[in-house]
PDB file of N, CA and C in Angstrom:
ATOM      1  N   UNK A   1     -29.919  -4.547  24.435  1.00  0.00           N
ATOM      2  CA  UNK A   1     -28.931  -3.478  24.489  1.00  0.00           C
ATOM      3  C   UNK A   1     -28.987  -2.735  23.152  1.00  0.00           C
ATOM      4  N   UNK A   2     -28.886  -1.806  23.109  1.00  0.00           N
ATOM      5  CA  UNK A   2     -29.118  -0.442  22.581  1.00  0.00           C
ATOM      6  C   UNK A   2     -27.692  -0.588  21.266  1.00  0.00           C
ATOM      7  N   UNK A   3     -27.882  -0.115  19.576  1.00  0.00           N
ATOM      8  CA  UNK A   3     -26.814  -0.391  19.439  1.00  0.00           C
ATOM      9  C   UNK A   3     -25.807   0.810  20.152  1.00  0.00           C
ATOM     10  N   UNK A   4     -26.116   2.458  20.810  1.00  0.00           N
ATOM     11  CA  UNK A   4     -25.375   3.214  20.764  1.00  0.00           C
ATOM     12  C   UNK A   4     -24.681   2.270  22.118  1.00  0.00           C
ATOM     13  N   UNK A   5     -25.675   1.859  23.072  1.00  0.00           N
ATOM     14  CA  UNK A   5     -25.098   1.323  24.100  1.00  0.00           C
ATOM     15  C   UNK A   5     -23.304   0.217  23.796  1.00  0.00           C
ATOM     16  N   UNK A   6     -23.958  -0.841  23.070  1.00  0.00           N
ATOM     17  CA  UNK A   6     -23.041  -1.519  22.719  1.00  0.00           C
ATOM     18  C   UNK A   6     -21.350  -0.854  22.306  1.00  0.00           C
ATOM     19  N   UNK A   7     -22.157   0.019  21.487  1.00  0.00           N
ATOM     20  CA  UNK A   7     -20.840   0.674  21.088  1.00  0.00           C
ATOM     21  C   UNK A   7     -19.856   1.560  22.317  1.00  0.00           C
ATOM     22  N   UNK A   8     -20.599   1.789  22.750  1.00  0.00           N
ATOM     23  CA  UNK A   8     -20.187   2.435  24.187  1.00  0.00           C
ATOM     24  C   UNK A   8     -19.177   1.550  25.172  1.00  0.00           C
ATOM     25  N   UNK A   9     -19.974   0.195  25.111  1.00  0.00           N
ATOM     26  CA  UNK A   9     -19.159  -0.818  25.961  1.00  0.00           C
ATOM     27  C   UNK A   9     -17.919  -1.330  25.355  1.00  0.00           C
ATOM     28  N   UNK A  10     -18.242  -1.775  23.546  1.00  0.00           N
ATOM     29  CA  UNK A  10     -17.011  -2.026  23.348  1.00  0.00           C
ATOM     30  C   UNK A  10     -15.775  -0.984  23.423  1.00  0.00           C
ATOM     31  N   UNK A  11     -16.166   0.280  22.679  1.00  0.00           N
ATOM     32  CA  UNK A  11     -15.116   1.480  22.849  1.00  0.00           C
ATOM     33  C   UNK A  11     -14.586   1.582  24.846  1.00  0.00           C
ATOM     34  N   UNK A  12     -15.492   1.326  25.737  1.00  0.00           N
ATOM     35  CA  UNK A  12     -14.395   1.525  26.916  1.00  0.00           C
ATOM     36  C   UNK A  12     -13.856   0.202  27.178  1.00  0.00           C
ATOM     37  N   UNK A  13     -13.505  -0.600  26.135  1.00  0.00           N
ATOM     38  CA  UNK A  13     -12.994  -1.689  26.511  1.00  0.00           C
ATOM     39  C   UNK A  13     -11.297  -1.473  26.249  1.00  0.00           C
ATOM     40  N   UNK A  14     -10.813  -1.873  27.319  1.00  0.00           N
ATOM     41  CA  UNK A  14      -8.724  -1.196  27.660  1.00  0.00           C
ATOM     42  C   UNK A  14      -7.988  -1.660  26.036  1.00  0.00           C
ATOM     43  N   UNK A  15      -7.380  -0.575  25.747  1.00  0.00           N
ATOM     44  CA  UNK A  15      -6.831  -1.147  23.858  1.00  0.00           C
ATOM     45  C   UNK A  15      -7.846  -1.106  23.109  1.00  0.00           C
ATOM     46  N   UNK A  16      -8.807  -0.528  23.238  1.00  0.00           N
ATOM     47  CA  UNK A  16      -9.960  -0.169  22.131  1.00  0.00           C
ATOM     48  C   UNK A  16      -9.822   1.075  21.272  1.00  0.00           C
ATOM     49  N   UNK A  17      -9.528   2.234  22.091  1.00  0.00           N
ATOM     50  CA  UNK A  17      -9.125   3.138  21.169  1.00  0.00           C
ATOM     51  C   UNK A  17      -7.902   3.227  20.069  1.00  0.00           C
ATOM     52  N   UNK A  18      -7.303   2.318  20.623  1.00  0.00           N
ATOM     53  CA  UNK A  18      -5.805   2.114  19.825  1.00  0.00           C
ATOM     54  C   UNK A  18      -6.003   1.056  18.562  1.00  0.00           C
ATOM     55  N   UNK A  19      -6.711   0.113  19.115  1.00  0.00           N
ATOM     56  CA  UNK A  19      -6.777  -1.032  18.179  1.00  0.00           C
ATOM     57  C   UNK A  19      -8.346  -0.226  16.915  1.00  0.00           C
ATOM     58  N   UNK A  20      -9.168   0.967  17.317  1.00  0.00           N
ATOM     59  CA  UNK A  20     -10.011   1.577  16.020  1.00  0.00           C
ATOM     60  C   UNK A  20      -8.986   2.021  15.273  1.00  0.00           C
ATOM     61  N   UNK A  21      -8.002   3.105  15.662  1.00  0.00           N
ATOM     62  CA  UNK A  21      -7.398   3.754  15.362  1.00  0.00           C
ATOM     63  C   UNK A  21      -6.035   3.272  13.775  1.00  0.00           C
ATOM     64  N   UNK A  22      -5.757   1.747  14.700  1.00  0.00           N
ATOM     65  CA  UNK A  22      -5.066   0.655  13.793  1.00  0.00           C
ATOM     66  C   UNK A  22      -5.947   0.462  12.375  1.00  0.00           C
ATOM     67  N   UNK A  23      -7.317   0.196  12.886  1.00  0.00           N
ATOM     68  CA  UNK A  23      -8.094  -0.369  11.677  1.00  0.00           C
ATOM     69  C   UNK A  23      -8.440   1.230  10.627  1.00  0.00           C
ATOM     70  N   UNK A  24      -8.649   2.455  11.154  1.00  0.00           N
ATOM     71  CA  UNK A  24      -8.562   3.341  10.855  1.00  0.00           C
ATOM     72  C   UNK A  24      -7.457   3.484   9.504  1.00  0.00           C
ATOM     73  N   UNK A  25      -6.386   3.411  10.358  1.00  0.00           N
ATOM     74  CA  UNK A  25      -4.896   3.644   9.331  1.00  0.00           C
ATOM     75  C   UNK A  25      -5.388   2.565   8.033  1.00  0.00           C
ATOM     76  N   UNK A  26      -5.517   1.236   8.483  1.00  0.00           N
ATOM     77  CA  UNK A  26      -5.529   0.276   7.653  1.00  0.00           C
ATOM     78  C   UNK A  26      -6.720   0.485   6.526  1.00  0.00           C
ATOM     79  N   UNK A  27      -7.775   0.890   6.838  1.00  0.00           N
ATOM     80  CA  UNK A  27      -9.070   1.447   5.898  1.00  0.00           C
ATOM     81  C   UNK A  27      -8.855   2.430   5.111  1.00  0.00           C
ATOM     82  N   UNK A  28      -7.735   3.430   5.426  1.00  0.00           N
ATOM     83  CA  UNK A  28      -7.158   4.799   4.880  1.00  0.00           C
ATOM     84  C   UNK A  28      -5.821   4.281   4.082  1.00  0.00           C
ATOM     85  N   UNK A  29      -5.366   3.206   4.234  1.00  0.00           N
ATOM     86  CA  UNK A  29      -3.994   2.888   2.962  1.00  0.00           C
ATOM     87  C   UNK A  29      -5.054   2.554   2.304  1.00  0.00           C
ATOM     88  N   UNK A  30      -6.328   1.637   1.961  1.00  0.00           N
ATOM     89  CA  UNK A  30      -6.495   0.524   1.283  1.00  0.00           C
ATOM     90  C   UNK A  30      -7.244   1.201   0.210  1.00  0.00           C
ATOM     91  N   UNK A  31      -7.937   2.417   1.100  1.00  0.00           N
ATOM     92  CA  UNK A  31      -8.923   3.165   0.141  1.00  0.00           C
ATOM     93  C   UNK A  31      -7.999   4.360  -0.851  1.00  0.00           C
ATOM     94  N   UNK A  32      -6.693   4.400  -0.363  1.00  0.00           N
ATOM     95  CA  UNK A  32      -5.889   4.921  -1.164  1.00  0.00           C
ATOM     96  C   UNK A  32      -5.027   4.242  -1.931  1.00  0.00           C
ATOM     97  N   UNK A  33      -4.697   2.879  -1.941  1.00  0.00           N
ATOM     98  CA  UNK A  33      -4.119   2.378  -2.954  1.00  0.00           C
ATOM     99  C   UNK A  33      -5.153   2.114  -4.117  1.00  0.00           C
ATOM    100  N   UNK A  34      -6.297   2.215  -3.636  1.00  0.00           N
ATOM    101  CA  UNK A  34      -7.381   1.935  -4.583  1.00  0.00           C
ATOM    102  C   UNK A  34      -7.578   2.875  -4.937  1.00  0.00           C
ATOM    103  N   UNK A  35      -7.921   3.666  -4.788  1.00  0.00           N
ATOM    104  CA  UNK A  35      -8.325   5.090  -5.657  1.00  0.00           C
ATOM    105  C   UNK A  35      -7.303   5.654  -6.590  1.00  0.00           C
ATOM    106  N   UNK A  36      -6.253   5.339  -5.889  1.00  0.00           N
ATOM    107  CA  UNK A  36      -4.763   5.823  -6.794  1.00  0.00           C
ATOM    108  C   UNK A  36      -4.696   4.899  -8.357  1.00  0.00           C
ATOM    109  N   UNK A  37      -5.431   3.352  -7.881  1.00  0.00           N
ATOM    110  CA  UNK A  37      -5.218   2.778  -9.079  1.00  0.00           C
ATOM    111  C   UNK A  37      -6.490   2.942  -9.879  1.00  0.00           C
ATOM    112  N   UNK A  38      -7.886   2.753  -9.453  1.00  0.00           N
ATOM    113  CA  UNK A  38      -8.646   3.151 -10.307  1.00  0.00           C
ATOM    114  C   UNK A  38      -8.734   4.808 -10.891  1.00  0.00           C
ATOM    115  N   UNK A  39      -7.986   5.718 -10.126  1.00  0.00           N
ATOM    116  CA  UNK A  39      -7.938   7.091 -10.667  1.00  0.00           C
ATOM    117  C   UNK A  39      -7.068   6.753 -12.312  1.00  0.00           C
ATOM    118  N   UNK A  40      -5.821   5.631 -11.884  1.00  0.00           N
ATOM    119  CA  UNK A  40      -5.135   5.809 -13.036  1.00  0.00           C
ATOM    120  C   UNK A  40      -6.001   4.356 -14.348  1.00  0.00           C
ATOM    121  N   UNK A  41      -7.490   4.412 -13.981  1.00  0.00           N
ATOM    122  CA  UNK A  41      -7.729   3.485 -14.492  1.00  0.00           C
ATOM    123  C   UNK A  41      -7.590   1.929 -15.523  1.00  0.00           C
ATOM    124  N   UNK A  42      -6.860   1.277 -14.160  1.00  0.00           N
ATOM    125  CA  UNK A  42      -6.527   0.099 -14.130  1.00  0.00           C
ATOM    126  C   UNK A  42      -7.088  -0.528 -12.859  1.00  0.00           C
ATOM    127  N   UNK A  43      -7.036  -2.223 -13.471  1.00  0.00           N
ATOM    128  CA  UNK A  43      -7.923  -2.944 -12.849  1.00  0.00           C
ATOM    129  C   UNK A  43      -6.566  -3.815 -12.097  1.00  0.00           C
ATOM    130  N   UNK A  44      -7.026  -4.419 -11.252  1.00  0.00           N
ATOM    131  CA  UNK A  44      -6.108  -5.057 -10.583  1.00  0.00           C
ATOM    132  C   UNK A  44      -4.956  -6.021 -11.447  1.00  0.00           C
ATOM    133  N   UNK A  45      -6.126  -6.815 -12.100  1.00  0.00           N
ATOM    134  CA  UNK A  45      -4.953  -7.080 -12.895  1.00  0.00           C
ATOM    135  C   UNK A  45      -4.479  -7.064 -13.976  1.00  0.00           C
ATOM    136  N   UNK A  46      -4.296  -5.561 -14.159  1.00  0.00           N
ATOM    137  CA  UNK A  46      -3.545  -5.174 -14.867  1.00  0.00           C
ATOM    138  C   UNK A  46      -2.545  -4.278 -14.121  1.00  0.00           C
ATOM    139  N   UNK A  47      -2.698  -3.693 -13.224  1.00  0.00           N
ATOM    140  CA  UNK A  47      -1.755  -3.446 -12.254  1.00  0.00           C
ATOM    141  C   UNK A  47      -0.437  -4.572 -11.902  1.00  0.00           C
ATOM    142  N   UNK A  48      -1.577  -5.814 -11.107  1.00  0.00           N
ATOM    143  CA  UNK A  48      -0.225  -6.782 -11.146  1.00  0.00           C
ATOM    144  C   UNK A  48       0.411  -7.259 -12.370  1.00  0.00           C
ATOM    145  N   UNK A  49       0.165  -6.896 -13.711  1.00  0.00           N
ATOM    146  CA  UNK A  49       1.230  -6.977 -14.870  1.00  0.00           C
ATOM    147  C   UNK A  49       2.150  -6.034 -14.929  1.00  0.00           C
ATOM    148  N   UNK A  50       1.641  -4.829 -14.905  1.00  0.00           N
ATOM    149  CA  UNK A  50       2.610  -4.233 -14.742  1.00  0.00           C
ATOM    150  C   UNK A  50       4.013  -4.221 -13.836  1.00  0.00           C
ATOM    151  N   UNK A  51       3.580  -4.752 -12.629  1.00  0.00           N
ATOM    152  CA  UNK A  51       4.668  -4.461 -11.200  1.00  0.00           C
ATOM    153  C   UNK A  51       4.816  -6.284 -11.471  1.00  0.00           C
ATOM    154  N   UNK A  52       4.450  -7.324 -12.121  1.00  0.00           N
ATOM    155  CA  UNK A  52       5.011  -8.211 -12.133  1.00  0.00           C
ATOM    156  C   UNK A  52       4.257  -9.062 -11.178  1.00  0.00           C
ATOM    157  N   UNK A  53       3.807  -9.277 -10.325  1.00  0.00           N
ATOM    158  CA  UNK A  53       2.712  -9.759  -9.453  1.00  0.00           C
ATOM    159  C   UNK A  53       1.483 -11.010  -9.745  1.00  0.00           C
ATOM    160  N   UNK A  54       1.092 -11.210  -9.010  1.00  0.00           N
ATOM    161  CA  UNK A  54      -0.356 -12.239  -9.696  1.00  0.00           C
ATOM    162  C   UNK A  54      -1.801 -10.639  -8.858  1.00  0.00           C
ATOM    163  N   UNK A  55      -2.579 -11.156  -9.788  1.00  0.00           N
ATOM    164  CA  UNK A  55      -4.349 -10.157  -9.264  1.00  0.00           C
ATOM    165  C   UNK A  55      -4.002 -10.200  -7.784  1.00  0.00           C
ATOM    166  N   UNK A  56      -4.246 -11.574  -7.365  1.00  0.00           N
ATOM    167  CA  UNK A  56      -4.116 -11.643  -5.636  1.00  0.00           C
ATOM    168  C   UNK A  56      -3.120 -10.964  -4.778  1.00  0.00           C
ATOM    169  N   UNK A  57      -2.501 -10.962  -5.415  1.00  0.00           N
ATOM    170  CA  UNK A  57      -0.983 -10.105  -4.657  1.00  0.00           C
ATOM    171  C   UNK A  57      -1.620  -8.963  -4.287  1.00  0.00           C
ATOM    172  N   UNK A  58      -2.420  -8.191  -5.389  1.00  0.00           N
ATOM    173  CA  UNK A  58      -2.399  -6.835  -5.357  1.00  0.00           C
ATOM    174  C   UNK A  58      -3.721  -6.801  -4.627  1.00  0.00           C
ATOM    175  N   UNK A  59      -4.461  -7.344  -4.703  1.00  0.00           N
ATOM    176  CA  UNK A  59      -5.563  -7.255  -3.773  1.00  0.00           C
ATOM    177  C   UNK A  59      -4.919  -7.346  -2.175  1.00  0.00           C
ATOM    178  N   UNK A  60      -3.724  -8.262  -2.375  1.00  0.00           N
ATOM    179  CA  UNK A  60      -3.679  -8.389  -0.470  1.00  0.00           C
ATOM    180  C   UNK A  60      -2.889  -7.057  -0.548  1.00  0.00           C
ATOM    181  N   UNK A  61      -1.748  -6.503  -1.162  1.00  0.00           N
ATOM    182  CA  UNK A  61      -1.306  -5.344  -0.852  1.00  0.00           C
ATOM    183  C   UNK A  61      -2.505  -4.305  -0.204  1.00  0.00           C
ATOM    184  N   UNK A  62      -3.445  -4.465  -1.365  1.00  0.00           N
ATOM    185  CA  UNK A  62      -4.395  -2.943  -1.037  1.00  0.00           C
ATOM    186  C   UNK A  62      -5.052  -3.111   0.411  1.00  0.00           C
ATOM    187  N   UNK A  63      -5.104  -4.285   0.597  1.00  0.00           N
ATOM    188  CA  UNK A  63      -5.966  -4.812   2.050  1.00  0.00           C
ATOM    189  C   UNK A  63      -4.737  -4.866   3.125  1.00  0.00           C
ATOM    190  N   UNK A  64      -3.397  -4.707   3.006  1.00  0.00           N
ATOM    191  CA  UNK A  64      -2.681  -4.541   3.966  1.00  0.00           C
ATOM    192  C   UNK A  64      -1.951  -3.624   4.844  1.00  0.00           C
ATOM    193  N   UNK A  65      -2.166  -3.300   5.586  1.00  0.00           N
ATOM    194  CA  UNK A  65      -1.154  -2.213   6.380  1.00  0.00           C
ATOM    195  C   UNK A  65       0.207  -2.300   6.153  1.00  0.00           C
ATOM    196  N   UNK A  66       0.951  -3.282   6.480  1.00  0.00           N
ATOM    197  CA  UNK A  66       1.879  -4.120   6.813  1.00  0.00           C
ATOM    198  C   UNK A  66       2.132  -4.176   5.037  1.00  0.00           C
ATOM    199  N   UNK A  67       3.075  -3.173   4.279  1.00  0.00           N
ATOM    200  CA  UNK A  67       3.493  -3.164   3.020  1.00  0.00           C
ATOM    201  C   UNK A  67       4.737  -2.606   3.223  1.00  0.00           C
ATOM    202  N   UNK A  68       6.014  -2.879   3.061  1.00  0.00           N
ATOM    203  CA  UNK A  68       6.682  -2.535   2.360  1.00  0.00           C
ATOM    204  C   UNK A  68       7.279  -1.218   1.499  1.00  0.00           C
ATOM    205  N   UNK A  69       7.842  -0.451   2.135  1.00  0.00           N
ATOM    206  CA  UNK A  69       8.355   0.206   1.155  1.00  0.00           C
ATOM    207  C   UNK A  69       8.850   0.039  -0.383  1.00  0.00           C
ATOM    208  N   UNK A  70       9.613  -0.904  -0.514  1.00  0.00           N
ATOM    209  CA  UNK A  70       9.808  -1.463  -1.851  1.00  0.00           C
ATOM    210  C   UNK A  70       8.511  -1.732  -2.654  1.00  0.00           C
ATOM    211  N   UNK A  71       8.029  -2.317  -1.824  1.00  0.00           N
ATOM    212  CA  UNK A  71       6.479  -2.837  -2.579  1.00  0.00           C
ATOM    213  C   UNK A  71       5.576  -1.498  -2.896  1.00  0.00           C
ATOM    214  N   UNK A  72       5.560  -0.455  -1.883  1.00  0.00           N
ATOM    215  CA  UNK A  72       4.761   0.698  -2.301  1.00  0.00           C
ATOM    216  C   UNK A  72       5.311   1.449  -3.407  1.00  0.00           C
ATOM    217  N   UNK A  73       6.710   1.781  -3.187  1.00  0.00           N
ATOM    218  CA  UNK A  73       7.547   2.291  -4.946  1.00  0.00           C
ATOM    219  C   UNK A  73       6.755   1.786  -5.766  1.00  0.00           C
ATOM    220  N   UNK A  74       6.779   0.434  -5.918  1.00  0.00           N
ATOM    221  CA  UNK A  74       6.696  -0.513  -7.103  1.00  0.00           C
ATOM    222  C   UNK A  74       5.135   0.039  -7.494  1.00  0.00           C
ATOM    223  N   UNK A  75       4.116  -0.140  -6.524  1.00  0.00           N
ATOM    224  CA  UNK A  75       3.386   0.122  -7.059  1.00  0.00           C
ATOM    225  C   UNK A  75       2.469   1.445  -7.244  1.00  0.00           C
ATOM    226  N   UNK A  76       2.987   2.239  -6.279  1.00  0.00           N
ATOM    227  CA  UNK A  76       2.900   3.627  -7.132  1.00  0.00           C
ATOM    228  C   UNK A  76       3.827   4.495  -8.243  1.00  0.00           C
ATOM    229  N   UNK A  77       4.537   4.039  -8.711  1.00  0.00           N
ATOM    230  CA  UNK A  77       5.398   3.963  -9.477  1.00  0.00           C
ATOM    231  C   UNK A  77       4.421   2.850 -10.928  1.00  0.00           C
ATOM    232  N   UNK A  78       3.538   2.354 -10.747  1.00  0.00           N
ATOM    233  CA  UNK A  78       2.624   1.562 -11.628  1.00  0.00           C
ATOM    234  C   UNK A  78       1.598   2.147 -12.099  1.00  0.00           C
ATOM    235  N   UNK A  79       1.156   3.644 -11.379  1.00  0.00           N
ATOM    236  CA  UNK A  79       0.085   3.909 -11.442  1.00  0.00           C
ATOM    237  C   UNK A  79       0.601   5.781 -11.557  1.00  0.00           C
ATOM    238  N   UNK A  80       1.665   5.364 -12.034  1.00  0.00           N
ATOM    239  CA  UNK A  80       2.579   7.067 -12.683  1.00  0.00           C
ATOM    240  C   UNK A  80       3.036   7.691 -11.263  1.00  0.00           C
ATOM    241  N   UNK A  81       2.919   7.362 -10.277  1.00  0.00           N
ATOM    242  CA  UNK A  81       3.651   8.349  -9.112  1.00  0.00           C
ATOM    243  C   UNK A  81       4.695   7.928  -8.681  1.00  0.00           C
ATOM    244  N   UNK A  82       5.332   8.363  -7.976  1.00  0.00           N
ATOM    245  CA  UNK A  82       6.450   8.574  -7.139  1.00  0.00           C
ATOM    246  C   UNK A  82       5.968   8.526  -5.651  1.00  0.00           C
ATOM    247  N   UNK A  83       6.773   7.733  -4.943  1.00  0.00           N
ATOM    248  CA  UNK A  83       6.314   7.470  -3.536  1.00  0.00           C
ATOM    249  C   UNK A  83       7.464   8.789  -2.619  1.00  0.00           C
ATOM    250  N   UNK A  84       7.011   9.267  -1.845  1.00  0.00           N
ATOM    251  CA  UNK A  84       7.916  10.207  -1.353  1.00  0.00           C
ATOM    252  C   UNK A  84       7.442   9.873   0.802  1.00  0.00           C
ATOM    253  N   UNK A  85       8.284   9.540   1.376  1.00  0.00           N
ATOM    254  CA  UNK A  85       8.034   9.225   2.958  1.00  0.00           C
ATOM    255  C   UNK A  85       8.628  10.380   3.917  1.00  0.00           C
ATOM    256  N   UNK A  86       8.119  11.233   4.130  1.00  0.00           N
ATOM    257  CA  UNK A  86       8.503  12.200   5.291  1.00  0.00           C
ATOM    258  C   UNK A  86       8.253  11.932   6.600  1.00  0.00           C
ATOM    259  N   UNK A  87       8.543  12.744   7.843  1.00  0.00           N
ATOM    260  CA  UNK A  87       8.548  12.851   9.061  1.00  0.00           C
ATOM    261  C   UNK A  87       7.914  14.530   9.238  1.00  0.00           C
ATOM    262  N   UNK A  88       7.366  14.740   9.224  1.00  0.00           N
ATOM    263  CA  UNK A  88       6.681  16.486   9.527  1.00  0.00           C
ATOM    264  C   UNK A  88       7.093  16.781  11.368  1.00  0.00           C
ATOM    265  N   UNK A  89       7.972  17.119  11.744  1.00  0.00           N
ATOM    266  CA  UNK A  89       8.252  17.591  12.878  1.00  0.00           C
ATOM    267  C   UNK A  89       8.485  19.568  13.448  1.00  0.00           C
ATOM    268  N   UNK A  90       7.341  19.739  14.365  1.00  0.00           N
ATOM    269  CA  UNK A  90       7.773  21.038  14.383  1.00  0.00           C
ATOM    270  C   UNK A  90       7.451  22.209  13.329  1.00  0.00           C
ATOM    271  N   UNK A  91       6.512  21.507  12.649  1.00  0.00           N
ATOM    272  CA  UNK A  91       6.478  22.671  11.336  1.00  0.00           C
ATOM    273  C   UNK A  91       7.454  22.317  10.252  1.00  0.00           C
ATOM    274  N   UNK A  92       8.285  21.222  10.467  1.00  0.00           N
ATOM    275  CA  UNK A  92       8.981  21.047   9.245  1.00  0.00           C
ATOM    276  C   UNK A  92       8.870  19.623   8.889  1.00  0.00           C
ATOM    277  N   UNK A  93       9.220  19.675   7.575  1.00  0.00           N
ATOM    278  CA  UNK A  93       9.113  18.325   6.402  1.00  0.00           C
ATOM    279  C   UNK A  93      10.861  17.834   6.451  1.00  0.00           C
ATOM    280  N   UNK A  94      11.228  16.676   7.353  1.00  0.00           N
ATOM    281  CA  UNK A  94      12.291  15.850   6.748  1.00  0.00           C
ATOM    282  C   UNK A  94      12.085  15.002   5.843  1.00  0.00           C
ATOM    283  N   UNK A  95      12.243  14.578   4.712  1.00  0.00           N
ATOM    284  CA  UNK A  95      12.093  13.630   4.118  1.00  0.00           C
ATOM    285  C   UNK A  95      12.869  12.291   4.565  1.00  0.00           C
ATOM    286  N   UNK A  96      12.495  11.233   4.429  1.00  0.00           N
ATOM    287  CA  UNK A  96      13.178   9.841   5.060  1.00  0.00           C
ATOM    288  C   UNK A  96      13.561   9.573   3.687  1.00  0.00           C
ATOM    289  N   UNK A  97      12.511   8.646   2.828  1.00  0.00           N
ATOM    290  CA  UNK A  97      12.643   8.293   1.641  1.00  0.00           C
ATOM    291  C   UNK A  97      11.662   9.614   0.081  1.00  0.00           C
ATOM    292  N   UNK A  98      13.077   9.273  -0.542  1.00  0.00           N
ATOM    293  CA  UNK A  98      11.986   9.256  -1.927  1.00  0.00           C
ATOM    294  C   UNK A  98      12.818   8.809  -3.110  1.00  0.00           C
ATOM    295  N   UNK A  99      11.678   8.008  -3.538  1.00  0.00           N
ATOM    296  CA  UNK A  99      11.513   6.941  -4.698  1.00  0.00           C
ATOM    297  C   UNK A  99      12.374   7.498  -6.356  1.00  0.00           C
ATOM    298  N   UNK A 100      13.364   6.694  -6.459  1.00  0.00           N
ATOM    299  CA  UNK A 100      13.706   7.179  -8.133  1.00  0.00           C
ATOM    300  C   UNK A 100      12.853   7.711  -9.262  1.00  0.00           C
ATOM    301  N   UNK A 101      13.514   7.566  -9.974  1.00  0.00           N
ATOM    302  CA  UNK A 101      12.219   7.998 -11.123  1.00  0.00           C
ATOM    303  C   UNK A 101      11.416   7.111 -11.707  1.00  0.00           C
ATOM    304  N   UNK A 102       9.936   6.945 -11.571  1.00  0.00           N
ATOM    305  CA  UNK A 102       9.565   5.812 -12.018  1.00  0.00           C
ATOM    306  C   UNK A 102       9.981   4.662 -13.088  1.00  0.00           C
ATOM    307  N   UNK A 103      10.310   5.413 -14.403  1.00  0.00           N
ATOM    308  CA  UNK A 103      11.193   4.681 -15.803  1.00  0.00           C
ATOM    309  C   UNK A 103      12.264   3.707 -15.285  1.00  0.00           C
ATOM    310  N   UNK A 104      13.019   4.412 -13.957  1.00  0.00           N
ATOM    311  CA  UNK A 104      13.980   3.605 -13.531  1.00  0.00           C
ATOM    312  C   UNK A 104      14.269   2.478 -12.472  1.00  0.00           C
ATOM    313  N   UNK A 105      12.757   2.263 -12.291  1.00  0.00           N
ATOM    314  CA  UNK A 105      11.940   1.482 -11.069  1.00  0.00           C
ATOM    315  C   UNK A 105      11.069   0.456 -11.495  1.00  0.00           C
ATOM    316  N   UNK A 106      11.818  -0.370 -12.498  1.00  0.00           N
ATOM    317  CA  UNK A 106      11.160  -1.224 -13.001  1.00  0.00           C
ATOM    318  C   UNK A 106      10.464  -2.606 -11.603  1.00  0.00           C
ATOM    319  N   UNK A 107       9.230  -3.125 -12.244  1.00  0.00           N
ATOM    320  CA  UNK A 107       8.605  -3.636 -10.739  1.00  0.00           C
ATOM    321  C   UNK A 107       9.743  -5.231 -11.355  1.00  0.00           C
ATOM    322  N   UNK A 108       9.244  -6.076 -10.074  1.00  0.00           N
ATOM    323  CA  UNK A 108       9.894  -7.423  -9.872  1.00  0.00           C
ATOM    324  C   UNK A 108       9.874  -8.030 -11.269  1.00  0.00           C
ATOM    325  N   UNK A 109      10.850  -8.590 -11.790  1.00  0.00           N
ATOM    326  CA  UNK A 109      10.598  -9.555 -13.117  1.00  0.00           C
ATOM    327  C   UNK A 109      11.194 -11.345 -12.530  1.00  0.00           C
ATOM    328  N   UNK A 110      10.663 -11.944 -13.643  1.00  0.00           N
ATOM    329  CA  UNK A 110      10.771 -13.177 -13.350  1.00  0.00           C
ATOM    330  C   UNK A 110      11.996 -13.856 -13.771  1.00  0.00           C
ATOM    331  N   UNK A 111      12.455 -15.045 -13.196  1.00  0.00           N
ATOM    332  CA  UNK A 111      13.915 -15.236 -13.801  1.00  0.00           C
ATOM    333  C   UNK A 111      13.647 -16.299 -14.382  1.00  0.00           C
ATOM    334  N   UNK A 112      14.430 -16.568 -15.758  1.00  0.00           N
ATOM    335  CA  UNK A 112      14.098 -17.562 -16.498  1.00  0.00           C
ATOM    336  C   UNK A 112      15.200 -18.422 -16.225  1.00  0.00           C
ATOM    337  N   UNK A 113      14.953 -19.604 -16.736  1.00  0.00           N
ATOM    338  CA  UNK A 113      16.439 -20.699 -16.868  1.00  0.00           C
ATOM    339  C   UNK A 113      17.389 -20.386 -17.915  1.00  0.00           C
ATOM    340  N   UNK A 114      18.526 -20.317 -17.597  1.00  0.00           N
ATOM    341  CA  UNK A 114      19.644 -20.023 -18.444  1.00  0.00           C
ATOM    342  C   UNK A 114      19.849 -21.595 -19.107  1.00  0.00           C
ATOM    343  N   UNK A 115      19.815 -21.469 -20.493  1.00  0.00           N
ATOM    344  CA  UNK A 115      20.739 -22.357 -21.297  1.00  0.00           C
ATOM    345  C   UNK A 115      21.454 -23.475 -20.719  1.00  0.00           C
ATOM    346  N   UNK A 116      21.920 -24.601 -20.704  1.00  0.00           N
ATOM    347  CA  UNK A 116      22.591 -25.158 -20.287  1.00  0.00           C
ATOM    348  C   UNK A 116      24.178 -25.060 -21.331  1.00  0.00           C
ATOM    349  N   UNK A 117      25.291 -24.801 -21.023  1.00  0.00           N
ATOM    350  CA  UNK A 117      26.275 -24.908 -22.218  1.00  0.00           C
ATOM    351  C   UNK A 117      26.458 -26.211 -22.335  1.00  0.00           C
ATOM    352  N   UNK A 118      26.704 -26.253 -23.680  1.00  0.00           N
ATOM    353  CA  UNK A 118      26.988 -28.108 -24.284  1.00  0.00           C
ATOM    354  C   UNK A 118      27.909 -28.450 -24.500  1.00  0.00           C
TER     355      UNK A 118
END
């Protein structure tokens, strides 16, 4: 079998166009959380220092669809932007969310042990 063939069979397979389309979206966040961070040249981990994170974190973020709003602030907000979420209906821009000002969007910090009083 032919590869155009193959491809042919899997694409008319029922939920095929939907499920490219999924991996589509998912290839298009990942290559944009990445570009956003190497544009602001930083390496992963130094990214996850900044937003507070371990390297791995931020690698699964960039590899995930399934992120978080909070988590996207945080980390475009790491890499100098502002996250802004609209709805474009009709020719027009509602906005849903948009993100504080970065300075004021500090990422996750860690909690230490308080003192014991004596």
């Amino acid at each position: 079998m032919s590869l155009k063939n193959w491809e042919k069979k899997v694409l008319d397979t029922p939920g095929a166009p939907e499920r490219v389309a999924e991996i589509e979206d998912e290839l298009r966040l990942a290559a944009g959380l990445t570009a956003l961070r190497e544009q602001a040249g930083l390496s992963q981990r130094e990214l996850a220092k900044r937003i507070g994170v371990s390297q791995p974190r931020v690698a699964a973020i960039e590899q995930s669809r399934n992120v978080t709003i909070d988590v996207l602030e945080h980390y475009v907000a790491a890499v100098g932007g502002t996250l802004e979420v609209s709805v474009v209906k009709a020719g027009h821009k509602i906005p849903l969310v948009t993100a504080k000002k970065a300075a004021a969007r500090p990422g996750p910090t860690k909690k230490t042990p308080r003192a014991k009083a004596g």
